[in-house]
Protein backbone atom coordinates (compact mmCIF):
# COMPACT_ATOMS: atom_id res chain seq x y z
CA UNK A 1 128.71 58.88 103.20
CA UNK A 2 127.76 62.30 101.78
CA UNK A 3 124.30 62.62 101.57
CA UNK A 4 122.77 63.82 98.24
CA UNK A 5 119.10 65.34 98.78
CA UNK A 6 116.70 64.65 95.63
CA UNK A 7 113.29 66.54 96.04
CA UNK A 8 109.51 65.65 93.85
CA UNK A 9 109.68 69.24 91.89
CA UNK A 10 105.90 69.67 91.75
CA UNK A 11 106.59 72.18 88.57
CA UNK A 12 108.84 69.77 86.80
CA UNK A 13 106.90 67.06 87.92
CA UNK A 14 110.10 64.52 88.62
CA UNK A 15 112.71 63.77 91.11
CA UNK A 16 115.72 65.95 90.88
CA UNK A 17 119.13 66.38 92.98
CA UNK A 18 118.62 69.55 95.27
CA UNK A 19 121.08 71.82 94.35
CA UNK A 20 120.17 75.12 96.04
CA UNK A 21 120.13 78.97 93.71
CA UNK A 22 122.90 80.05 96.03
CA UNK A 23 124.83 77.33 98.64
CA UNK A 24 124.89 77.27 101.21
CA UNK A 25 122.04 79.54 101.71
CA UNK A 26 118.71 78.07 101.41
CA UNK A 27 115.33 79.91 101.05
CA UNK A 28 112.25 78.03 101.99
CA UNK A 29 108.72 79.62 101.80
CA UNK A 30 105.67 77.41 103.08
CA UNK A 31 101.97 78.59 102.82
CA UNK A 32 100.65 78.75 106.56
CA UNK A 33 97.58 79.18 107.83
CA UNK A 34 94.02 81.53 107.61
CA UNK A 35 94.06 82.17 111.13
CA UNK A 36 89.77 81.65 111.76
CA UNK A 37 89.96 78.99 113.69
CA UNK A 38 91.46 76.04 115.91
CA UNK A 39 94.05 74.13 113.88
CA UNK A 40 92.94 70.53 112.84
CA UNK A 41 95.25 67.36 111.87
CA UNK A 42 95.25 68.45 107.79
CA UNK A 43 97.35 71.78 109.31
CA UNK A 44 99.37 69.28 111.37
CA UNK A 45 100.40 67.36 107.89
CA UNK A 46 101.61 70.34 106.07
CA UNK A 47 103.43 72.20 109.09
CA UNK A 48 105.13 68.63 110.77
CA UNK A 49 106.43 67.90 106.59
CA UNK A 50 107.88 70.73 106.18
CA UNK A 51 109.28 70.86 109.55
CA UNK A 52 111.37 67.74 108.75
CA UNK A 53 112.70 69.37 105.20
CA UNK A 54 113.67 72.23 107.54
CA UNK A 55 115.21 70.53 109.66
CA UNK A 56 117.25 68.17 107.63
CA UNK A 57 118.33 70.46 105.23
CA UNK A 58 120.13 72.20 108.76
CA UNK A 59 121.30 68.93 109.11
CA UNK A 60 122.93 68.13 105.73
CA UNK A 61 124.53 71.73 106.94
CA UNK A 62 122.58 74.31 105.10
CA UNK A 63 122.05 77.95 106.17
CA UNK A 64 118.15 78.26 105.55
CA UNK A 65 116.17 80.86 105.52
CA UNK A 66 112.52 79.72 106.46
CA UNK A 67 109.61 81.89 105.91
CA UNK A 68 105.73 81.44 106.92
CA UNK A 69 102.75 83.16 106.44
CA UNK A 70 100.10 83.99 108.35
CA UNK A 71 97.27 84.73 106.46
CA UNK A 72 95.08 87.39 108.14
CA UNK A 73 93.10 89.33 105.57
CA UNK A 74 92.09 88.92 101.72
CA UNK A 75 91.30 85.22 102.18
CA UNK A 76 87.28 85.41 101.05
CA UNK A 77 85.01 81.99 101.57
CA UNK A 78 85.27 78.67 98.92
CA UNK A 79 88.62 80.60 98.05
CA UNK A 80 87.27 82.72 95.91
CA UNK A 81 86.98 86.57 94.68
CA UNK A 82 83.69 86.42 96.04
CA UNK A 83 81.59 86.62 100.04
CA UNK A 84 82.64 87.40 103.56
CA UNK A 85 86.94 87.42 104.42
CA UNK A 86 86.39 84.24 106.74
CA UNK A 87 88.09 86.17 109.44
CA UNK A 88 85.27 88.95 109.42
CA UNK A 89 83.15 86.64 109.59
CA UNK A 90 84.64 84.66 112.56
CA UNK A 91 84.83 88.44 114.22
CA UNK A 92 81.27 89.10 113.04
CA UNK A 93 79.76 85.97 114.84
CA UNK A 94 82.03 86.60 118.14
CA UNK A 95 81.63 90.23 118.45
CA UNK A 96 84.85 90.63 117.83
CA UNK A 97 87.77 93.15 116.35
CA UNK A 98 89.21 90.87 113.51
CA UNK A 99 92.40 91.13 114.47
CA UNK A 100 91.51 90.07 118.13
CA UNK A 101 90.27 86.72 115.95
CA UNK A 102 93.53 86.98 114.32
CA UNK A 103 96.15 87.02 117.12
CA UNK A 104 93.34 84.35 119.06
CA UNK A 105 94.06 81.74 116.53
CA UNK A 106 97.53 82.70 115.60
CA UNK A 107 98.41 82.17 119.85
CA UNK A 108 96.22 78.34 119.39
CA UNK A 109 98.25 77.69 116.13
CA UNK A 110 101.59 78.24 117.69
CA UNK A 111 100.84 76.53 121.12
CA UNK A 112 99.70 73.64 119.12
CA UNK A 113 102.61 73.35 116.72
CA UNK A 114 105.07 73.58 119.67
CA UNK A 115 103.62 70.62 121.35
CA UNK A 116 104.29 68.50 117.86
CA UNK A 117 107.74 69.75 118.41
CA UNK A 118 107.23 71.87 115.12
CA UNK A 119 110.41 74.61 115.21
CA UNK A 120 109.07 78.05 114.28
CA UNK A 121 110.12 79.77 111.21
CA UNK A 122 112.73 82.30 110.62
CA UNK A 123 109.94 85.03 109.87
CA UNK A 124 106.46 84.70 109.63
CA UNK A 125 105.04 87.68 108.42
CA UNK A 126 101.03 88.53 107.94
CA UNK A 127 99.26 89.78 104.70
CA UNK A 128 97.79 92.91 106.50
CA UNK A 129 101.37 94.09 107.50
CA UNK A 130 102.73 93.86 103.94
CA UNK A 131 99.97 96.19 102.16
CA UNK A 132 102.36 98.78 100.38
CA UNK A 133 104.86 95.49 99.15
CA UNK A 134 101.14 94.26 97.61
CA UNK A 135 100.27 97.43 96.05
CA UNK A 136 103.31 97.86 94.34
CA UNK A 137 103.79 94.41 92.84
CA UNK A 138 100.01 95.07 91.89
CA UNK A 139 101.60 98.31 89.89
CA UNK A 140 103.98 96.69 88.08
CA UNK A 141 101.57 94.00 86.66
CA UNK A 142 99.44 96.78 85.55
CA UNK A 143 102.39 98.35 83.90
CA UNK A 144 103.17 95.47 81.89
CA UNK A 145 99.71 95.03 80.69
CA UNK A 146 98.37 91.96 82.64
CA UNK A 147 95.97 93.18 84.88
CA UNK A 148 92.85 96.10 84.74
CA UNK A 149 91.16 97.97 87.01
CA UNK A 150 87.06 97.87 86.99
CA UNK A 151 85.26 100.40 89.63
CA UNK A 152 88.19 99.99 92.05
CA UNK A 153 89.17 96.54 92.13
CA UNK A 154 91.87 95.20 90.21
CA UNK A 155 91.90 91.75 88.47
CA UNK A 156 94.63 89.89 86.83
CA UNK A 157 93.88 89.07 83.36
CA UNK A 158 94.56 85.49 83.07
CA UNK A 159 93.69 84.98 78.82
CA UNK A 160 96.49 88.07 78.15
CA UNK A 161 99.22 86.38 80.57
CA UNK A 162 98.56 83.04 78.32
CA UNK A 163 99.30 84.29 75.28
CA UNK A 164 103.09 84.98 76.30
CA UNK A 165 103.15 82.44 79.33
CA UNK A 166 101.98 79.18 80.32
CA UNK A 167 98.94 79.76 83.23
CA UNK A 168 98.31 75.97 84.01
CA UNK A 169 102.11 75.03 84.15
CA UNK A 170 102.56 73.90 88.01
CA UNK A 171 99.08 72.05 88.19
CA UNK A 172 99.06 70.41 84.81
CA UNK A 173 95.27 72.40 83.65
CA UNK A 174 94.33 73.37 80.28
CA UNK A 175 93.12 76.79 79.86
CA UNK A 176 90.40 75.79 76.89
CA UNK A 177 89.21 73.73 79.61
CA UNK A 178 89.15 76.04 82.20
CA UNK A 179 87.52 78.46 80.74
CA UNK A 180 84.91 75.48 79.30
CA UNK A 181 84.52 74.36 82.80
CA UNK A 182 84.31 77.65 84.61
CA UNK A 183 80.69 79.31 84.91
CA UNK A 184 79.98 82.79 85.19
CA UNK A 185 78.61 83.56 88.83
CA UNK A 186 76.85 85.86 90.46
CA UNK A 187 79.17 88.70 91.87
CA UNK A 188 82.04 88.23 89.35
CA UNK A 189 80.66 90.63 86.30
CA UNK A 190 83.69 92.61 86.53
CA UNK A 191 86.22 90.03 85.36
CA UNK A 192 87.12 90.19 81.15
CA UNK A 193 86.71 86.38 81.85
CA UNK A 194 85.44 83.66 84.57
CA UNK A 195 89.46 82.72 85.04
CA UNK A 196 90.52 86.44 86.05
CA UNK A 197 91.20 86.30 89.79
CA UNK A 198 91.33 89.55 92.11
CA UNK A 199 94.76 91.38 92.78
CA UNK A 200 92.74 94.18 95.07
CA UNK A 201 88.84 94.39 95.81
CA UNK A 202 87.13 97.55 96.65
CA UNK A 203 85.59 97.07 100.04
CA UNK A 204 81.53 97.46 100.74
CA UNK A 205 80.59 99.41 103.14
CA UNK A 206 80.29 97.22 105.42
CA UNK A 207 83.55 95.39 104.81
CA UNK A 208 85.71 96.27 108.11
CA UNK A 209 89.36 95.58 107.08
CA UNK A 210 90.57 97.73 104.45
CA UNK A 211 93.57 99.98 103.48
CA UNK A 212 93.92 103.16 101.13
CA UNK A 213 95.53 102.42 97.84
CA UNK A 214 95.49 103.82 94.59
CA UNK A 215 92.26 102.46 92.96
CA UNK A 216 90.02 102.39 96.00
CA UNK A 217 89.95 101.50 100.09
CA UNK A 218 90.16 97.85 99.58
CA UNK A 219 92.05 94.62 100.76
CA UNK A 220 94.64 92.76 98.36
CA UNK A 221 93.46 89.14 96.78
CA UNK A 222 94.52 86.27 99.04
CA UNK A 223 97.15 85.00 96.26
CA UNK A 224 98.45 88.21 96.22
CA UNK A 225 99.92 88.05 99.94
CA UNK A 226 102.69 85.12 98.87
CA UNK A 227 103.82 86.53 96.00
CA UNK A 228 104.95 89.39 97.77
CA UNK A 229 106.09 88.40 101.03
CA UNK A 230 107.99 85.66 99.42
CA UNK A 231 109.80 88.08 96.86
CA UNK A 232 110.64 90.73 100.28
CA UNK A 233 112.42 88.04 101.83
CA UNK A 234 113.51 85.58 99.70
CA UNK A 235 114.29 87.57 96.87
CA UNK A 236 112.42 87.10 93.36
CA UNK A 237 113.59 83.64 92.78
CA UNK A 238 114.37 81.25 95.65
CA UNK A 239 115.01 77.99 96.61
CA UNK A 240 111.64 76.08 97.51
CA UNK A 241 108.03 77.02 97.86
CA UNK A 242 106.22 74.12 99.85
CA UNK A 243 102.18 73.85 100.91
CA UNK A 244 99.70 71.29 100.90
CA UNK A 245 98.40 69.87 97.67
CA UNK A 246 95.00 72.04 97.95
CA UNK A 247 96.73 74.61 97.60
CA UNK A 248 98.36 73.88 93.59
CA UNK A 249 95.58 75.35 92.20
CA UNK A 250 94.25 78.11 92.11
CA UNK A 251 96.60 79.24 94.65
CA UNK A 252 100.14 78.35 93.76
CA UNK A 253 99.04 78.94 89.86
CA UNK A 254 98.49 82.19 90.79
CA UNK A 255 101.82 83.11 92.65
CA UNK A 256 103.65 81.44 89.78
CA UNK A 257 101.40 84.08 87.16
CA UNK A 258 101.85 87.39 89.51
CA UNK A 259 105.68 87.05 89.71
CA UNK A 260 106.01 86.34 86.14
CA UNK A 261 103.78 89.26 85.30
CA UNK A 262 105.56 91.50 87.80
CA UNK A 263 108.94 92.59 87.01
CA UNK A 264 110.48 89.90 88.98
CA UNK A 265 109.67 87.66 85.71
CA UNK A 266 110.27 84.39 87.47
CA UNK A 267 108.53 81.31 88.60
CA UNK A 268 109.25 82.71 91.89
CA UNK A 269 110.76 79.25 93.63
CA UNK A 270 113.47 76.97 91.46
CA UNK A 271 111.37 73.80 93.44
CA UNK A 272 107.46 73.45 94.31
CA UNK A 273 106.70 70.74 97.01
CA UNK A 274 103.57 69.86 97.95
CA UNK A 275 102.09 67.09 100.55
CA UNK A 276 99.52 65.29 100.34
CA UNK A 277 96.02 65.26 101.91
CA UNK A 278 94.63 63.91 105.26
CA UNK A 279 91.54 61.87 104.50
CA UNK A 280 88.79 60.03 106.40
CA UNK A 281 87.51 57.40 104.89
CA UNK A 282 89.12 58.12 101.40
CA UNK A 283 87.31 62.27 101.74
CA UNK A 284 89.41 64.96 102.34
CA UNK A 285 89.83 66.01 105.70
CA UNK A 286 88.59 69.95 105.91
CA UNK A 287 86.86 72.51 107.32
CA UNK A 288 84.94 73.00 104.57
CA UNK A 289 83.55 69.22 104.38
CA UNK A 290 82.64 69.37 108.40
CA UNK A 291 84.71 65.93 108.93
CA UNK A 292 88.10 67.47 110.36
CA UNK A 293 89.15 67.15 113.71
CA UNK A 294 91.25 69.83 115.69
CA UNK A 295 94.78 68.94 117.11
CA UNK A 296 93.11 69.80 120.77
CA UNK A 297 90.42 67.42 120.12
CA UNK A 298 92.74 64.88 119.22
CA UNK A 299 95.44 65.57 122.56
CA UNK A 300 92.23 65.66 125.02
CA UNK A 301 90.26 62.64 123.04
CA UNK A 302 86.92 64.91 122.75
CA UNK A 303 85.57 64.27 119.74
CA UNK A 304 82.74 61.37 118.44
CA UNK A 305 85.53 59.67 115.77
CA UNK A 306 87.88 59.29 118.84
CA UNK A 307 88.06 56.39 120.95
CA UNK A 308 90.56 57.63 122.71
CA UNK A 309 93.16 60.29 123.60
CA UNK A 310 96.31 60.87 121.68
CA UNK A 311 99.56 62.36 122.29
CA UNK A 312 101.25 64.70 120.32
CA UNK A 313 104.28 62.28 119.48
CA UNK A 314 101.95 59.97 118.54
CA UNK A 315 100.41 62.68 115.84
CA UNK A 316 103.56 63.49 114.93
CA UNK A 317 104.62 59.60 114.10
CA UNK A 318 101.41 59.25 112.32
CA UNK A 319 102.12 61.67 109.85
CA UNK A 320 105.29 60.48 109.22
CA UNK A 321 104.67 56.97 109.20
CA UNK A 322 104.04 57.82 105.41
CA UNK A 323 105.50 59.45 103.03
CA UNK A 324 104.07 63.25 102.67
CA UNK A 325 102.91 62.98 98.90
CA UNK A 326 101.42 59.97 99.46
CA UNK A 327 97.49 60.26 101.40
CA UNK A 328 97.25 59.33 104.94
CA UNK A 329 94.28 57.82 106.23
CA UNK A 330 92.79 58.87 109.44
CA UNK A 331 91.59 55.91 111.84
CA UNK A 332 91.69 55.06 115.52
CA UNK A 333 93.84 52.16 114.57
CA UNK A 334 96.14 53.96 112.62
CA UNK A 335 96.70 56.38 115.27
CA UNK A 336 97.43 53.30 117.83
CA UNK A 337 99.41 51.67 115.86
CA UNK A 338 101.78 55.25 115.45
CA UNK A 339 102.15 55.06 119.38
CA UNK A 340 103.34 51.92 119.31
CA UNK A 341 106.11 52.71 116.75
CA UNK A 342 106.69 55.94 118.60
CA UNK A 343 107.14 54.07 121.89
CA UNK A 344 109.33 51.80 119.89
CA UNK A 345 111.83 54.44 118.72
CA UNK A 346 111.97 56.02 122.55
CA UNK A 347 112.98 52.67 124.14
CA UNK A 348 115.66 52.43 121.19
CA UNK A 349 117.39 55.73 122.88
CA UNK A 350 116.93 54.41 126.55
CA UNK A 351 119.05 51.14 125.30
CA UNK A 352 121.52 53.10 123.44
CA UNK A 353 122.36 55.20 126.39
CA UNK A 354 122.66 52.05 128.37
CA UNK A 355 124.81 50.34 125.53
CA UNK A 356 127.42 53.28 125.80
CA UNK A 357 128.81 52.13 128.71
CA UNK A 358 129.44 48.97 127.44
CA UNK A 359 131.49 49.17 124.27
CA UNK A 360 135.01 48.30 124.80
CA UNK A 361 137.67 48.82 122.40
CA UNK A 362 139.48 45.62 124.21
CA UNK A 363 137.60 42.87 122.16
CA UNK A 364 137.92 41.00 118.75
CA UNK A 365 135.93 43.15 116.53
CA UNK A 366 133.56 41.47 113.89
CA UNK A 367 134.15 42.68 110.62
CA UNK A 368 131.05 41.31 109.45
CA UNK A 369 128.98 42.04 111.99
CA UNK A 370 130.40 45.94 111.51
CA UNK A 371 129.80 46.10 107.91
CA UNK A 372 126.23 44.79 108.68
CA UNK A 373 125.64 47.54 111.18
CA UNK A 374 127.42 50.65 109.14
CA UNK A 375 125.38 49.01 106.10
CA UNK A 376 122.30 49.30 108.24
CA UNK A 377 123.09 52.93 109.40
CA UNK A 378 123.58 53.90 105.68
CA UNK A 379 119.95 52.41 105.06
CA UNK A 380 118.86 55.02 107.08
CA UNK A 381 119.40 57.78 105.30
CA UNK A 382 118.51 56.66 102.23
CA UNK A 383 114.45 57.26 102.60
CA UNK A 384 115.20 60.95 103.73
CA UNK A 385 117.10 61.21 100.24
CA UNK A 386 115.00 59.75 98.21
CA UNK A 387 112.44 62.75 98.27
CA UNK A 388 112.27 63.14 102.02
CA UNK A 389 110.78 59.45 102.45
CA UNK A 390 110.18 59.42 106.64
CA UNK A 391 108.81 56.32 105.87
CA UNK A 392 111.18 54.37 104.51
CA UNK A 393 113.59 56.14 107.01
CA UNK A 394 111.32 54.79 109.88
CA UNK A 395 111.27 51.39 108.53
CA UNK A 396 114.88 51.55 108.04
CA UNK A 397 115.74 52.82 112.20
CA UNK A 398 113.27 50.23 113.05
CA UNK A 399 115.71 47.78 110.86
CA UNK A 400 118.91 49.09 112.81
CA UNK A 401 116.93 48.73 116.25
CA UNK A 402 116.91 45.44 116.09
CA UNK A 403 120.30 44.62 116.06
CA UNK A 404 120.92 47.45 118.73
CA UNK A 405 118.24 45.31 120.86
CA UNK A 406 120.28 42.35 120.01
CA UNK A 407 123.40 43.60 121.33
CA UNK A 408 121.54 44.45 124.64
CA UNK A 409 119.97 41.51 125.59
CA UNK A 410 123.84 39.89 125.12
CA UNK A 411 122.06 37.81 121.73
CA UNK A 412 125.51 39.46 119.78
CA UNK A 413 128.40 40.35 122.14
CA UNK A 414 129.50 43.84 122.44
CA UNK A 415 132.84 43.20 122.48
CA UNK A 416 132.82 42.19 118.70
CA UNK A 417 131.75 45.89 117.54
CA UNK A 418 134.15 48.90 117.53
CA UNK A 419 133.74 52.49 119.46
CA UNK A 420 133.66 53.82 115.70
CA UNK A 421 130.93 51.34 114.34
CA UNK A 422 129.30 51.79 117.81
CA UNK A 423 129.37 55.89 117.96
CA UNK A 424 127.86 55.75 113.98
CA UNK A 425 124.77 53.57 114.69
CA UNK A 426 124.50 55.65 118.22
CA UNK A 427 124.55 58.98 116.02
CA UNK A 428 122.79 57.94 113.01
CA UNK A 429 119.39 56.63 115.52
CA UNK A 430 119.68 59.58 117.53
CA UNK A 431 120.36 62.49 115.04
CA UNK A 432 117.20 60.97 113.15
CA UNK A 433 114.87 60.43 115.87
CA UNK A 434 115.39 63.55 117.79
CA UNK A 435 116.93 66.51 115.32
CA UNK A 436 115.15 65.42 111.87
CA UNK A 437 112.34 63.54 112.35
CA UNK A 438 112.04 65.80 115.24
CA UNK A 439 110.56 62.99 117.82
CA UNK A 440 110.82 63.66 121.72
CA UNK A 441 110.24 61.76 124.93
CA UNK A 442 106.95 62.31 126.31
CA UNK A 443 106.41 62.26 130.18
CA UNK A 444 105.27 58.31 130.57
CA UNK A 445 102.08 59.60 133.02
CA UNK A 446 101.00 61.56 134.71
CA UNK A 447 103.10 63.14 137.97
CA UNK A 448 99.79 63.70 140.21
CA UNK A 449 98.96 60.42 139.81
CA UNK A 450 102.07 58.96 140.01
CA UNK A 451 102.75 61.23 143.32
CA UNK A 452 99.22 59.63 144.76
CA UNK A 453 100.78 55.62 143.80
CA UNK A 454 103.91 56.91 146.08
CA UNK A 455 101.68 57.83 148.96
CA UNK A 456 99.47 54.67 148.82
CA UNK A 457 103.34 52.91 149.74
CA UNK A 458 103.87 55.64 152.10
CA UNK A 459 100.86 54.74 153.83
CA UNK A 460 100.96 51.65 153.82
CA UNK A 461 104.46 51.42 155.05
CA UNK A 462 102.99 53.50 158.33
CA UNK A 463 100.75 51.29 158.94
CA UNK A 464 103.06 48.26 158.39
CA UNK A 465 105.26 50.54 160.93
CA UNK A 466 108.12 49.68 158.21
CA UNK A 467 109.49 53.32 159.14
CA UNK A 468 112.87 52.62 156.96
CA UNK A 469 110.54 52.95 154.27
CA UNK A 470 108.64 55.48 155.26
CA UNK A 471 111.84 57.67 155.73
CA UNK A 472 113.50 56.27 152.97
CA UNK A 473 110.27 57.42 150.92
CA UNK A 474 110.28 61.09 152.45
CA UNK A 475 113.95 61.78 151.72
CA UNK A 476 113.56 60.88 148.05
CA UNK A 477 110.58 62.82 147.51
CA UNK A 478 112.49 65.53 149.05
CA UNK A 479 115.13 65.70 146.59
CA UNK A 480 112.48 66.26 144.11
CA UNK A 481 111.37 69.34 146.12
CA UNK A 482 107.85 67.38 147.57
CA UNK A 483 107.30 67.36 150.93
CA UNK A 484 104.93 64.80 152.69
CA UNK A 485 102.23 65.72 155.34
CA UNK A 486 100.58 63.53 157.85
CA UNK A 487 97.15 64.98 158.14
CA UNK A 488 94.77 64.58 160.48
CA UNK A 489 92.44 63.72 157.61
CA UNK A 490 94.55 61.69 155.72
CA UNK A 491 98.12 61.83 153.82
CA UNK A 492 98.90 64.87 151.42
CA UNK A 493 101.83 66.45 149.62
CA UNK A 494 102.84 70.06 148.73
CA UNK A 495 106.02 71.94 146.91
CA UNK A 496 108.56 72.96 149.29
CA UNK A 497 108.96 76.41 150.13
């Protein structure tokens, strides 16, 4: 069937048919991360959901452009116009250049994403390498009257955009009670008002990452970055802007004002999709609240809410085990209960390569039982259509994996399905598993150990002097380029040269 792609439009707040600015060409821009530190499971949930709307929108055969950020400068603590750039700071505390923090983290982020399977983007480009595209979009909201300049910093003025736009129109906020709930704090007596947000700040002294511009040697506002990098490669409006749910407001808010205040005039993305949060015991899983745990603490089991370690599959099943606007709660159980349906979905491909073999196009085909299986394939694709549901897609393979279990244990003969019925539910499992939800076989255990097993036989076959075995157990470990050696202080093995 052809498959029909509806998408939650954050900005629209409802359900509508994807139907990209300019098919087959897709542009997709996702907020990624402040590179200050170790990537934790909250990082995992944004970059593994939008990972899967990558990759199926390649699948429903889309050209897509996918663009990333790395966010290297401008980003100042609590997200706000105020303190340290939390990457100083990281460089501060470990005597370090900031960008040597910067390419540090970037490296960890992109090591652990690759063992979740996460594809990379297209282009990920970094705030401190698009000043001049920053400066200039800064210009033209100057120009049309939206922003001011105060001793060398530059804020956008948020009450003057209102009174021809709508500030508040992706995250739902009223600006009366904004501006009722919004105190004045120390630091921000240059803003006209308490909702004005910084385009460019002039740097202190001792600020160390700046750039030249034309109101003072500064660094852009961290909302700035998107708006800009987004417009360079995506053009001014484009297909779909994605991030986690944090990030609505003030962040997303703010691209949505720049670019209509700029001379792009636009809402900058046609659809805004945001996932949900990771949360531990119903918080918020964050840096910020000191509860989050790092993907390497979760793949080596070193950390005191761990009982155990946990794969990366198994991560990657947990998150999508639900469905990404919906919150996902961390717990041990949870996370063993993932491998379980990971392990699940890995046998089903063992069994379907097995199956292959089988079908035979000699038999008396079962209409029924064919309908029931094409039926079941269908089901499959109806969670990733209905707003990019992995859940309901899981629940549906797991659905179709029973009767492919069924025809291998002989409980529904083989010869009553057709090479066509058989190569859909064969393509439909595997196309799911492996190229959109983006699941892969993990090595089983591990090979040392596994190699020190084979040698306890090997020894015990010389002692047994049961030498067929002991040759038989050489030559095969040869063919995997090990070579045994009888020590005089025991048994050992070693690559061969």
């Amino acid at each position: 069937m052809q498959q029909k792609l509806n998408l939650y439009n954050t900005l629209t707040r409802k359900k509508e048919e994807f139907e990209p600015l300019h098919a087959p060409f897709v542009g997709m821009y996702v907020c990624g991360p402040t590179v200050y530190g170790e990537p934790h499971l909250g990082h995992a949930r944004s970059a593994v959901t939008f990972d899967v709307l990558y990759r199926y929108l390649k699948y429903l055969g889309y050209t897509v452009r996918y663009v990333r950020n790395v966010t290297d400068v401008g980003h100042l603590e609590n997200d706000a116009d105020e303190g340290e750039d939390k990457i100083q700071k990281r460089a501060k505390l470990e005597h370090l250049e900031p960008m040597e923090v910067v390419q540090h983290y970037t490296n960890i982020y992109h090591e652990e994403l690759r063992k979740l399977n996460v594809l990379p983007p297209d282009i990920e480009p970094r705030a401190s390498g698009h000043i001049i595209e920053q400066i200039e979009m800064i210009q033209e909201i100057l120009k049309n009257g939206l922003a001011y300049e105060v001793n060398g910093s530059v804020y956008f003025d948020v009450p003057a955009y209102n009174k021809g736009h709508h500030y508040g129109k992706l995250s739902g906020r009223n600006i009366d009670d904004l501006l009722s709930n919004t105190r004045a704090t120390e630091g921000q007596e240059e803003k006209r008002s308490p909702l004005d947000f910084a385009l460019w700040k002039k740097a202190s002294p001792q600020h160390i990452m700046r750039w030249p511009s034309p109101w003072s040697e500064g660094f852009p506002g961290w909302h700035l970055e998107c708006s800009a990098m987004s417009r360079k490669y995506l053009g001014i409006t484009f297909d779909i802007h994605g991030g986690g749910l944090d990030l609505m407001f003030p962040h997303h808010e703010c691209e949505i004002a720049q670019s209509q205040a700029s001379d792009s005039h636009t809402d900058a993305a046609k659809y805004w999709v945001h996932n949900n949060m990771i949360t531990v015991n119903g918080q918020k899983m964050g840096k910020s609240l000191g509860n989050f745990i790092n993907l390497s603490e979760l793949f080596s089991g070193n950390h005191a809410m761990l009982e155990e370690k946990y794969s990366p599959m198994t991560i990657r099943f947990f998150i999508l085990q639900a469905h990404y606007r919906s919150t996902l709660d961390f717990s041990n159980e949870a996370l063993q209960a993932a491998r379980k349906g990971y392990t699940k979905l890995m046998n089903g491909l063992r069994v379907l390569a097995k199956l292959s073999t089988a079908v035979e196009d000699a038999g008396t085909p079962d209409a029924q039982l064919n309908e029931e299986l094409l039926k079941l394939s269908e089901d499959c694709f109806r969670g990733m259509n209905d707003d990019l549901n992995t859940a309901r897609t899981i629940a549906a393979l797991f659905n179709l994996l029973k009767k492919i279990n069924s025809l291998y244990l002989g409980q529904l003969p083989m010869a009553a399905i057709t090479r066509g019925t058989f190569d859909t539910i064969r393509s439909t499992y595997t196309q799911l598993v492996l190229d959109v939800l983006g699941l892969q076989e993990e090595p089983s255990g591990d090979v040392e150990e596994m190699l020190e097993l084979v040698l306890g036989f090997y020894k015990e076959a010389k002692e047994t002097k049961a030498y067929d075995k002991v040759d038989h157990i050489r030559a095969e470990l040869k063919k995997q380029g090990i070579v045994i050696k009888d020590l005089k202080t025991g048994i050992d093995w070693a690559y061969e040269e």
